[in-house]
C-alpha atoms as a PDB file:
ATOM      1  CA  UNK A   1     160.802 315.932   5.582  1.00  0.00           C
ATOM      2  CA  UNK A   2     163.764 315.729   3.579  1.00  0.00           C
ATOM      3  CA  UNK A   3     166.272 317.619   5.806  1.00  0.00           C
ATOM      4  CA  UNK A   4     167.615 317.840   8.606  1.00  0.00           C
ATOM      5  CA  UNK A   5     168.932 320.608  10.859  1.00  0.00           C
ATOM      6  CA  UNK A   6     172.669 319.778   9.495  1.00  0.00           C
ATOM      7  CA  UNK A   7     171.176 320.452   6.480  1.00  0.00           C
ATOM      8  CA  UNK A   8     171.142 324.074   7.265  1.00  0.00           C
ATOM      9  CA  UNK A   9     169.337 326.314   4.707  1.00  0.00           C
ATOM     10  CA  UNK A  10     167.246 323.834   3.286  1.00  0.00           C
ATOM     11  CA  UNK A  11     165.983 321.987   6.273  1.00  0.00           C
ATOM     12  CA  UNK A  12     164.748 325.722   7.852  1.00  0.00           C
ATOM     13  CA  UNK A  13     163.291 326.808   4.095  1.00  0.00           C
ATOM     14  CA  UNK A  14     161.338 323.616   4.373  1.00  0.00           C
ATOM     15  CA  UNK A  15     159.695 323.823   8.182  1.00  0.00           C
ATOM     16  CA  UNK A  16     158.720 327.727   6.767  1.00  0.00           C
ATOM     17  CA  UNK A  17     157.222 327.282   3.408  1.00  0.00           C
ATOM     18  CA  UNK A  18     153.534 326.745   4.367  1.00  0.00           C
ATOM     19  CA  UNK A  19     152.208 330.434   5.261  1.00  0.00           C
ATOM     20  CA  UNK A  20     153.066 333.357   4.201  1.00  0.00           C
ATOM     21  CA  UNK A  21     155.868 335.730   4.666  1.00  0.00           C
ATOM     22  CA  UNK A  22     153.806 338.558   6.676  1.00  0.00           C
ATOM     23  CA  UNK A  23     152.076 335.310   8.658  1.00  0.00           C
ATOM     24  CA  UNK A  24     155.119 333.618   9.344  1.00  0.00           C
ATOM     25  CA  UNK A  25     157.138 336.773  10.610  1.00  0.00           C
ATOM     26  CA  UNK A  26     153.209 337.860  12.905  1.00  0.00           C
ATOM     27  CA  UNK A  27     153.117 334.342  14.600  1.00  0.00           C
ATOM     28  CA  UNK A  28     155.864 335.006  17.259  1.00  0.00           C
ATOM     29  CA  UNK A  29     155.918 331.126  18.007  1.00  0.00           C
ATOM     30  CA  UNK A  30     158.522 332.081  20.919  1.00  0.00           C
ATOM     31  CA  UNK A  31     156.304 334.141  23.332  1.00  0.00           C
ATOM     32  CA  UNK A  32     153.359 331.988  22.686  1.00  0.00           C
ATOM     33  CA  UNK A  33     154.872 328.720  24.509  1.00  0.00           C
ATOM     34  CA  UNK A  34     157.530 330.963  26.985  1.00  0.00           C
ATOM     35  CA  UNK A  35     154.973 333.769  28.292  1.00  0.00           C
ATOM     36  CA  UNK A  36     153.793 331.327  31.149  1.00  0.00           C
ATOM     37  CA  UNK A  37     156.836 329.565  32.308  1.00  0.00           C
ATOM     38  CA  UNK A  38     158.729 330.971  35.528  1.00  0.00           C
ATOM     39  CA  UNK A  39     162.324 332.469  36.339  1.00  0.00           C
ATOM     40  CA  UNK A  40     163.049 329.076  37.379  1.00  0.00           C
ATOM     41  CA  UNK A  41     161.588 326.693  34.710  1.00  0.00           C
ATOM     42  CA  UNK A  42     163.965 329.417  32.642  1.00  0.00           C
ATOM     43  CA  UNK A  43     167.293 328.227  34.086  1.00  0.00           C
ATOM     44  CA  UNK A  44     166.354 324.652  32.560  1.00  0.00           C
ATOM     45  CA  UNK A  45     168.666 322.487  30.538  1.00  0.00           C
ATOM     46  CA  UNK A  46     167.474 318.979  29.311  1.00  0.00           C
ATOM     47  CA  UNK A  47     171.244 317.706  29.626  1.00  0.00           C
ATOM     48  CA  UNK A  48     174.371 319.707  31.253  1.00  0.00           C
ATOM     49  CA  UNK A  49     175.901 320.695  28.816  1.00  0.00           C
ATOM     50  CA  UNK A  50     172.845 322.397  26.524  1.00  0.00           C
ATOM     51  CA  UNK A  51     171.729 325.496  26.360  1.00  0.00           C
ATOM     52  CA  UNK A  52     169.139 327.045  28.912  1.00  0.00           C
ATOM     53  CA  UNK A  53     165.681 327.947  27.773  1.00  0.00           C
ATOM     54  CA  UNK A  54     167.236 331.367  28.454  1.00  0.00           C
ATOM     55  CA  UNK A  55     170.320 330.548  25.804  1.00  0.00           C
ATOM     56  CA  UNK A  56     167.810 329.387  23.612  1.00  0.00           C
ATOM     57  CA  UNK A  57     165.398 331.977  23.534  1.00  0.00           C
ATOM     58  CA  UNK A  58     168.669 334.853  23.197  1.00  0.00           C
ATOM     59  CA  UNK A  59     169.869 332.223  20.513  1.00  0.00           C
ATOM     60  CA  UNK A  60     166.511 332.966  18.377  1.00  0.00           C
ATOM     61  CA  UNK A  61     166.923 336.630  19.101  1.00  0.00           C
ATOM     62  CA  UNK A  62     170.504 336.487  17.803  1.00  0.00           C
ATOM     63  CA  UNK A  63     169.689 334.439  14.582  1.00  0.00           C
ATOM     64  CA  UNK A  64     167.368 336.786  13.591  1.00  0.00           C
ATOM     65  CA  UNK A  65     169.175 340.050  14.205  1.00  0.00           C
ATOM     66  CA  UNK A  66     172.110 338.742  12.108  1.00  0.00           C
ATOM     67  CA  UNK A  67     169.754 337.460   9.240  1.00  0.00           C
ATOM     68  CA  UNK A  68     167.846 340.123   9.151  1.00  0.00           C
ATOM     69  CA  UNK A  69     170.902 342.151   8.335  1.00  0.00           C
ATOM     70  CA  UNK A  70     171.719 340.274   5.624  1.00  0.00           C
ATOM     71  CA  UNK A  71     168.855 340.245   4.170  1.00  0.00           C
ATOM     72  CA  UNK A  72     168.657 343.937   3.958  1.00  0.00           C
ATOM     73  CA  UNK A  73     172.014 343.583   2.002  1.00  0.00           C
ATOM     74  CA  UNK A  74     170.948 341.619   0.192  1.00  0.00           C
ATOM     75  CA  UNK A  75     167.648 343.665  -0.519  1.00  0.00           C
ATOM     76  CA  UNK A  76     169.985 346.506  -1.602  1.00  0.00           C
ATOM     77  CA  UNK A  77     172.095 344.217  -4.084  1.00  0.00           C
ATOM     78  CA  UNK A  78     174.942 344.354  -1.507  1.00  0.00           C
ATOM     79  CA  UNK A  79     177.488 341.404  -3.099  1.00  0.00           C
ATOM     80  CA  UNK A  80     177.148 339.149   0.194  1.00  0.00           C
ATOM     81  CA  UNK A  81     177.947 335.482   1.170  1.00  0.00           C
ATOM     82  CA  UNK A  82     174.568 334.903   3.498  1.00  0.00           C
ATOM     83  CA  UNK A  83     177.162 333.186   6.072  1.00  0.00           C
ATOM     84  CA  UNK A  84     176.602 331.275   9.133  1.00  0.00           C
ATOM     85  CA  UNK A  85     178.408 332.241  12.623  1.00  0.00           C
ATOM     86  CA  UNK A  86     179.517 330.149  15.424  1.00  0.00           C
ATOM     87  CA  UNK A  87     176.704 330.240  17.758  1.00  0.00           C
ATOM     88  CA  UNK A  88     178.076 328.453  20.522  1.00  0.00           C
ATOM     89  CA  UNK A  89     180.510 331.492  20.669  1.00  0.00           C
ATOM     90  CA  UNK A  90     177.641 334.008  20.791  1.00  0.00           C
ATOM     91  CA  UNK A  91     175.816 332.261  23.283  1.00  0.00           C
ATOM     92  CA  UNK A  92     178.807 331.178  25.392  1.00  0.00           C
ATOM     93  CA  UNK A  93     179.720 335.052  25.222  1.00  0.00           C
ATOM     94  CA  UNK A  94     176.141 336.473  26.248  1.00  0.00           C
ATOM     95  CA  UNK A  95     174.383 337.078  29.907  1.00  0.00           C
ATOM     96  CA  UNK A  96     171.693 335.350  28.487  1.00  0.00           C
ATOM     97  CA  UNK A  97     171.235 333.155  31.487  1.00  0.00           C
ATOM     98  CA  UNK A  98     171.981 336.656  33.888  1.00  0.00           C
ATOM     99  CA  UNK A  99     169.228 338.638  32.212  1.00  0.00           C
ATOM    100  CA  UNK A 100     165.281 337.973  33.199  1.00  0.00           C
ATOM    101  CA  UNK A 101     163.330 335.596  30.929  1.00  0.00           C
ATOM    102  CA  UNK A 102     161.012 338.738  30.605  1.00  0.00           C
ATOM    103  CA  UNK A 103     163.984 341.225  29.389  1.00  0.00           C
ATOM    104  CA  UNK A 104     164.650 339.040  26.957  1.00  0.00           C
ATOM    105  CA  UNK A 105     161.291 338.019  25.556  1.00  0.00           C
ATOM    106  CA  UNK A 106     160.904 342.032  25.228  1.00  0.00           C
ATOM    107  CA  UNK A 107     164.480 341.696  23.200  1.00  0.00           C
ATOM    108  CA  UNK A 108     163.130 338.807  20.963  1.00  0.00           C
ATOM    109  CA  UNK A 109     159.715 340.903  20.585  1.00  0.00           C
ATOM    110  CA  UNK A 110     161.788 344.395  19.723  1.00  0.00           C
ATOM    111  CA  UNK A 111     163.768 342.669  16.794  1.00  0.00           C
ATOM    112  CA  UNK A 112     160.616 340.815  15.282  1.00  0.00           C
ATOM    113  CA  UNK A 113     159.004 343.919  15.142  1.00  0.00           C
ATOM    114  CA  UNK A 114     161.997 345.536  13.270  1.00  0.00           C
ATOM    115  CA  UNK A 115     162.138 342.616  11.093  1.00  0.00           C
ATOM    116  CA  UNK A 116     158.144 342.745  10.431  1.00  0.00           C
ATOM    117  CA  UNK A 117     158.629 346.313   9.485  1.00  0.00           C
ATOM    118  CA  UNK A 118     161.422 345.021   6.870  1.00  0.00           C
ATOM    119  CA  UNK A 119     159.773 342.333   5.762  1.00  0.00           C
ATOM    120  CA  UNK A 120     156.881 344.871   4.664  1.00  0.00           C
ATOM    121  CA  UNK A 121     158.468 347.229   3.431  1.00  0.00           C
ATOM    122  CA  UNK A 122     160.027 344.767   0.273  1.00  0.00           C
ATOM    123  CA  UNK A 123     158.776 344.948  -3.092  1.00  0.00           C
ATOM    124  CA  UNK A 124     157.705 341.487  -4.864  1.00  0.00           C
ATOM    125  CA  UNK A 125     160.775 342.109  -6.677  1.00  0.00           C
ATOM    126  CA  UNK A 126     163.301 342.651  -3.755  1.00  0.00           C
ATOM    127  CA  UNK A 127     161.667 339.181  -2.796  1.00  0.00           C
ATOM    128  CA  UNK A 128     162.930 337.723  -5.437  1.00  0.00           C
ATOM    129  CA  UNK A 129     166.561 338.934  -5.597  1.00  0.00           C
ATOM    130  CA  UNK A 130     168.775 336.203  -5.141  1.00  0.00           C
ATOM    131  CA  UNK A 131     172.023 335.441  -2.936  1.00  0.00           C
ATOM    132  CA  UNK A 132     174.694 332.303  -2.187  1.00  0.00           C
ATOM    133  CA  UNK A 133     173.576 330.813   1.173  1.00  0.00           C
ATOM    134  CA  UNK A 134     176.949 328.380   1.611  1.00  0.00           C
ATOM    135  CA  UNK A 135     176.505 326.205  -1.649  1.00  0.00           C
ATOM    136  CA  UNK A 136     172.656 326.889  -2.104  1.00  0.00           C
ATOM    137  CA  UNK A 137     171.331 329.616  -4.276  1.00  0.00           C
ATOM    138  CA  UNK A 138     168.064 331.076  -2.913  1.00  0.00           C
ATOM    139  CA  UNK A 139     165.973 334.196  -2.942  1.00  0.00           C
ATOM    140  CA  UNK A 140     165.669 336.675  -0.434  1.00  0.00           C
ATOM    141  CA  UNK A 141     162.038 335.438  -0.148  1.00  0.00           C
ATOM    142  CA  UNK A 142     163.365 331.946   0.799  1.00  0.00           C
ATOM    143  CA  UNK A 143     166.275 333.440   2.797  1.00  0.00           C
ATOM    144  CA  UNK A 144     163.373 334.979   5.146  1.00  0.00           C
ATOM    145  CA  UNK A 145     161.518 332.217   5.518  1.00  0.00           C
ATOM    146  CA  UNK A 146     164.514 330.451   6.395  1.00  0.00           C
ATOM    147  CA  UNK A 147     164.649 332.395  10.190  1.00  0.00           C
ATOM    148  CA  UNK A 148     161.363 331.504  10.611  1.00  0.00           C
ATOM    149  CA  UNK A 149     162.214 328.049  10.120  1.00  0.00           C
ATOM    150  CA  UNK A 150     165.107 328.324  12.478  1.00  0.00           C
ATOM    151  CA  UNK A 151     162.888 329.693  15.107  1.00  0.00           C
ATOM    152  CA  UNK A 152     160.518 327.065  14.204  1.00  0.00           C
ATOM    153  CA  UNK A 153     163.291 324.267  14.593  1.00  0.00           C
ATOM    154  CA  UNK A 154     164.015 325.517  18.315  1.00  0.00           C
ATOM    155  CA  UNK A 155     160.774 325.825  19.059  1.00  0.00           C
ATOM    156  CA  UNK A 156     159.969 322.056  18.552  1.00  0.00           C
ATOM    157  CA  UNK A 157     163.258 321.167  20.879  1.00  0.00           C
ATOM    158  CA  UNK A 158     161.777 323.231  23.179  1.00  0.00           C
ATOM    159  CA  UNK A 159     158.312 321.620  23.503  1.00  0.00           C
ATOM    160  CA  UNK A 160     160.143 318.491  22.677  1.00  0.00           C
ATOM    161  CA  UNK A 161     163.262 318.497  25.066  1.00  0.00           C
ATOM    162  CA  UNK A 162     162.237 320.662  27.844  1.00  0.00           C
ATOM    163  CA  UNK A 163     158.228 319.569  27.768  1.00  0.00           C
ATOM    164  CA  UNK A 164     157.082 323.413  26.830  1.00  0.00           C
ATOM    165  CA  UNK A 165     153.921 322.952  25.113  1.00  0.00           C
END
């Protein structure tokens, strides 16, 4: 791999290259390794000061609803910056940690489903409409695959960091 997460862009494009867009956006990585685990195996933070599998699983649910949204600009020819936001402000400003691991597997599941129903609803050419991503140029195609990536990126801390498998 040549990235790496501070990489941004580039380092999500790259975990998210090898399927598919409809495949990537149908494997809901999330629920597969978090349908089992409990309330309390939830609350879990490798180190005090990260996030909770909770955070973590709003934080993916967050990413996506605000890059989904800018991809549809961007599918309409909107003249957007794909920005980043400050995530430790979303999360620190959420009841993440208040809300059931279920209710919020339900969010995450809501939004994909919204975003799958995006996703195939864009022309070959939409795909390939591009955008500024910080200093990167990219297409929407690549912009897509870049949440997946994201997701995908979290989802290896989590089997990594707090043992999910």
């Amino acid at each position: 791999m040549r990235y790496s997460p501070k990489d941004g862009f580039p380092y999500y494009f790259e975990l998210a290259k090898e399927h598919s867009l409809q495949t990537l956006f149908q494997e809901i990585l999330t629920i597969k390794i978090l349908q089992s685990i409990g309330e309390e195996k939830a609350r879990f933070r490798y180190e005090p000061n990260k996030w909770s599998i909770k955070q973590v699983v709003g934080h993916i649910t967050d990413h996506e609803r605000i890059k989904m949204f800018r991809a549809f600009q961007l599918s309409r020819r909107e003249n957007v910056q794909l920005w980043g936001y400050d995530q430790e402000s979303l999360v620190k400003n959420s009841r993440f940690d208040e809300l059931s691991l279920q209710s919020l597997l339900v969010d995450y599941s809501n939004v994909r489903k919204a975003s799958i129903s995006f996703v195939e609803s864009l022309s070959p050419q939409q795909l390939e409409i591009r955008g500024m991503a910080r200093k990167y140029e990219i297409t929407l195609e690549e912009f897509l695959r870049s949440i997946i990536g994201h997701e995908k990126h979290h989802v290896n801390i989590l089997q990594e960091k707090y043992q999910l498998v």
